[in-house]
Protein backbone atom coordinates (compact mmCIF):
# COMPACT_ATOMS: atom_id res chain seq x y z
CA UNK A 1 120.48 89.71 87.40
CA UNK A 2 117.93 91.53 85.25
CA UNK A 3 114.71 93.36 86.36
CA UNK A 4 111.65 91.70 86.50
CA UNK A 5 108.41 93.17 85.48
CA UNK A 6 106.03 90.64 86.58
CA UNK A 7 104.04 92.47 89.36
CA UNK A 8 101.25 94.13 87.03
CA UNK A 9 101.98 97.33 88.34
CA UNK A 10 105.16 99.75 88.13
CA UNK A 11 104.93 100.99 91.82
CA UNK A 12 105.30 97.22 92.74
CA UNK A 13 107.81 96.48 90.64
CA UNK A 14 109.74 99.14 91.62
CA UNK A 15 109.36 97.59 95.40
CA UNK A 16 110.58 94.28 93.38
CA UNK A 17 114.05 95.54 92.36
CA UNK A 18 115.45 94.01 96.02
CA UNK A 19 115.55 90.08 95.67
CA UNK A 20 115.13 88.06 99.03
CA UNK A 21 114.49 91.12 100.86
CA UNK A 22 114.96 89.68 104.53
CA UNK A 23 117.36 87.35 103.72
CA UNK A 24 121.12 86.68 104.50
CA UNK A 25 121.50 87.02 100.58
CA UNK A 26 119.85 90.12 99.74
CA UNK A 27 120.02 91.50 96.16
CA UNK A 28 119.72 95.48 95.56
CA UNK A 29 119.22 95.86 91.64
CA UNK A 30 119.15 99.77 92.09
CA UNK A 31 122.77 99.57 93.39
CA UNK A 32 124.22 103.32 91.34
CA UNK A 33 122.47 106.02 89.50
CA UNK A 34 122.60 104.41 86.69
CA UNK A 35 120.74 101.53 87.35
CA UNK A 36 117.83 103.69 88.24
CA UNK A 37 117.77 105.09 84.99
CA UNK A 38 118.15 101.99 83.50
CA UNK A 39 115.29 100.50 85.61
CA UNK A 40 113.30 103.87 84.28
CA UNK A 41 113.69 103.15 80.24
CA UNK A 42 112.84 99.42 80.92
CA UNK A 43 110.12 99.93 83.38
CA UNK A 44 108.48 102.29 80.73
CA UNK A 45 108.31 105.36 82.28
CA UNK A 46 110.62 107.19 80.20
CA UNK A 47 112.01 106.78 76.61
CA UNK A 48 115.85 107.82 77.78
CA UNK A 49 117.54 107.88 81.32
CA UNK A 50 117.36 110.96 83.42
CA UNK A 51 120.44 112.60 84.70
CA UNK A 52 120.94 111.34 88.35
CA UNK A 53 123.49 111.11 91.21
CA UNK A 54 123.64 109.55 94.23
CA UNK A 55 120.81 111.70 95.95
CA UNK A 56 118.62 110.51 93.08
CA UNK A 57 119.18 107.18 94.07
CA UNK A 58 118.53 108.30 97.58
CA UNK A 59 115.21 109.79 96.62
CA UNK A 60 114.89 106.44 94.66
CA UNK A 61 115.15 104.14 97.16
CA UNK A 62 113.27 105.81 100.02
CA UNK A 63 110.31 106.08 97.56
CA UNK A 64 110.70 102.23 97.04
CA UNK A 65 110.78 101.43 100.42
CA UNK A 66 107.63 103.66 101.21
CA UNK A 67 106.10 101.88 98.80
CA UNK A 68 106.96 98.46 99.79
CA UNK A 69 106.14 98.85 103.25
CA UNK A 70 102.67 100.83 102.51
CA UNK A 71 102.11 97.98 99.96
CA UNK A 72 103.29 95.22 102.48
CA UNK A 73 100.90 96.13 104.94
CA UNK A 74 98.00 97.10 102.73
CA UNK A 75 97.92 92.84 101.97
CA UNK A 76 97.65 92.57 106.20
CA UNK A 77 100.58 89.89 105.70
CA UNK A 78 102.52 91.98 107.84
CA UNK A 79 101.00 94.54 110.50
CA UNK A 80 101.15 97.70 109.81
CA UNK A 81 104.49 99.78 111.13
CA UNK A 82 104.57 102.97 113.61
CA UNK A 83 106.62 104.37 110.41
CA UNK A 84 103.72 104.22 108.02
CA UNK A 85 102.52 107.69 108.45
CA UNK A 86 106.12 108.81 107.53
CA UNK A 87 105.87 106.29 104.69
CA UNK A 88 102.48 107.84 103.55
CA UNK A 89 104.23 111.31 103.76
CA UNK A 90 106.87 110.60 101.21
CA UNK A 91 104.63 108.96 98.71
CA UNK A 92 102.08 112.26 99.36
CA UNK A 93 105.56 114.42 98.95
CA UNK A 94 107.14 112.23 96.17
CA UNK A 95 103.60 112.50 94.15
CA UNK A 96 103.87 116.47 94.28
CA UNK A 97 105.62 117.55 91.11
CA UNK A 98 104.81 117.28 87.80
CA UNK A 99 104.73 113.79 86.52
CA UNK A 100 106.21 112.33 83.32
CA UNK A 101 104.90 113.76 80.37
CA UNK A 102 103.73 112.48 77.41
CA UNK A 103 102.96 112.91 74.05
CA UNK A 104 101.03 110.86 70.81
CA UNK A 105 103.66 110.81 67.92
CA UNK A 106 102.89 109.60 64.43
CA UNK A 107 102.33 107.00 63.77
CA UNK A 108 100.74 106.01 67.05
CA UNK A 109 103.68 106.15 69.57
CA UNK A 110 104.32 107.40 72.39
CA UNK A 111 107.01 109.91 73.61
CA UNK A 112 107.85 109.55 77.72
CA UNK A 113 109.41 112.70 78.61
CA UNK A 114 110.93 114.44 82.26
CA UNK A 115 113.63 114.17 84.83
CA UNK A 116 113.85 111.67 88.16
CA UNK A 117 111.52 113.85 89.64
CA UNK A 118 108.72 113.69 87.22
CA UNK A 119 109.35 109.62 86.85
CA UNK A 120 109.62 109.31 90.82
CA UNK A 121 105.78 111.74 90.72
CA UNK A 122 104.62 109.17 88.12
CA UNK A 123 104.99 106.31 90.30
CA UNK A 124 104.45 108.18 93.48
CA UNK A 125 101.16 108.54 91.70
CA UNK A 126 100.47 105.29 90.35
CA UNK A 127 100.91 104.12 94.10
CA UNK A 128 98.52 106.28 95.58
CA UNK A 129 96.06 105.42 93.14
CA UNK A 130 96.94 101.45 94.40
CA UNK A 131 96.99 101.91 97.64
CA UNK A 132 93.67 103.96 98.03
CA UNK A 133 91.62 102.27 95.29
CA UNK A 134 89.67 98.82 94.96
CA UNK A 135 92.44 97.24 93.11
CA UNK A 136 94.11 97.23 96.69
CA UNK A 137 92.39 94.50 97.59
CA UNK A 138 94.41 92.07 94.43
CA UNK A 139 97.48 92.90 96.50
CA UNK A 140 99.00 89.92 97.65
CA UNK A 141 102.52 89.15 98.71
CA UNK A 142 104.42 85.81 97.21
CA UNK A 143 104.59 82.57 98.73
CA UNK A 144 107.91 81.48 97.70
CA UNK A 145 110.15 80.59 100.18
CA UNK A 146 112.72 83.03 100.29
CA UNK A 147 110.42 85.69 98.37
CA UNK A 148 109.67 89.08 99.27
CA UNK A 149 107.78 90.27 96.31
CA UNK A 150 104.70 91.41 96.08
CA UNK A 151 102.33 91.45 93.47
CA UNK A 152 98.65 91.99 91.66
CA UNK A 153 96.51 88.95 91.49
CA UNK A 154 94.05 89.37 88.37
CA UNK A 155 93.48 85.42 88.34
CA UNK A 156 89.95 84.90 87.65
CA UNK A 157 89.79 82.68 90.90
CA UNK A 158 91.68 85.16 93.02
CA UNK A 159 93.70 82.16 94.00
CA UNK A 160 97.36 82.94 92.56
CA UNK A 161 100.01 81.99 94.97
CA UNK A 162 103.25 82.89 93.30
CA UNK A 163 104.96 86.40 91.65
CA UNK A 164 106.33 84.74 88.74
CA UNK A 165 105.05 80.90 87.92
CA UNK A 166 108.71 80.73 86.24
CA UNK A 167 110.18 80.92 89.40
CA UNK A 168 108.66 80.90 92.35
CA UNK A 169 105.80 78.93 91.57
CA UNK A 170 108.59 76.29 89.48
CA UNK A 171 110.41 76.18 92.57
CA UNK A 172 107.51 75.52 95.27
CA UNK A 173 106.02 72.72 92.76
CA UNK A 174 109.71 71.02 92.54
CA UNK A 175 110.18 71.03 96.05
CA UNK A 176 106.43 69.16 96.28
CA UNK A 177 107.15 66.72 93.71
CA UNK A 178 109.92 65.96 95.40
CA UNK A 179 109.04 65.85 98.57
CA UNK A 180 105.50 63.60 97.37
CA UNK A 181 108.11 61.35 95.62
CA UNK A 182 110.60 60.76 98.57
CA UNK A 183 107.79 60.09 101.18
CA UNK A 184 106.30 57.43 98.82
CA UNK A 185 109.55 55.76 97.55
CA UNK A 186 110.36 52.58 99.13
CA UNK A 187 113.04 52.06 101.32
């Protein structure tokens, strides 16, 4: 299974790299070092993976789950944990160092430059920035069934239900047409 980039923001998509999160089939995409760096390049944040180990994953996935759970809460889907001071703490901590750095190159590109610690800063960051500012209140967390993602609604209604119409919303719409046809078929 491949990332998915569909949350309009990196912090959130980060959070999005475990699939059914609280179910009996729960998916961990950031399952060795390298698929954090992998996750990294594709995500954007840096032009080549970072050297990392398995307390860079560590660092990784605590981030992620501050994040989630900060993020979770922030759409009041979910009350707010005892934990979420700690949670606050290592997004504050995470967001300390020197974030990724980057440079214009001819002809208009752009060079993504640092370690895990300056990518983990960047989104550490970009989180903050979510969390505290008025695009916190586009958070919203999926509908799907079996869905734990959670996601930036820029509809021009406000109304979007679903993190990825392609699959989530696909699958919610199936199971209505087919539930509409089965109640009105004859018998």
């Amino acid at each position: 299974m491949g990332f998915m980039f569909t949350s309009g923001h990196s912090a959130l998509d980060l959070a999005a790299t475990v699939g059914q999160r609280n179910g009996p089939d729960r998916l961990d995409l950031l399952e060795s070092p390298a698929s954090v760096g992998r996750w990294l390049v594709e995500a954007g944040l840096l032009d080549t993976p970072p050297a990392l180990d398995a307390e860079g994953l560590a660092r990784t996935v605590a981030l992620r789950e501050a994040i989630y759970r900060l993020a979770r809460a922030r759409t009041g889907s979910k009350a707010a944990e005892p934990a979420e001071q700690a949670d606050q703490a290592e997004l504050n901590r995470a967001a300390e160092p020197a974030p990724v750095s980057i440079q214009l190159l001819h002809p208009a590109q752009v060079a993504r430059r640092g370690d895990l610690t300056a990518a983990l800063s960047t989104l550490a960051r970009a989180a903050i920035e979510l969390l505290g500012g008025p695009a916190a209140e586009q958070l919203k967390a999926c509908r799907g069934d079996l869905c734990t993602r959670l996601f930036l609604d820029s509809s021009r209604r406000g109304d979007r239900r679903w993190c990825d119409m392609r699959e989530c919303g696909n699958r919610a719409k199936a199971a209505t047409y087919r539930d509409r046809h089965a109640t009105a078929a004859p018998h």
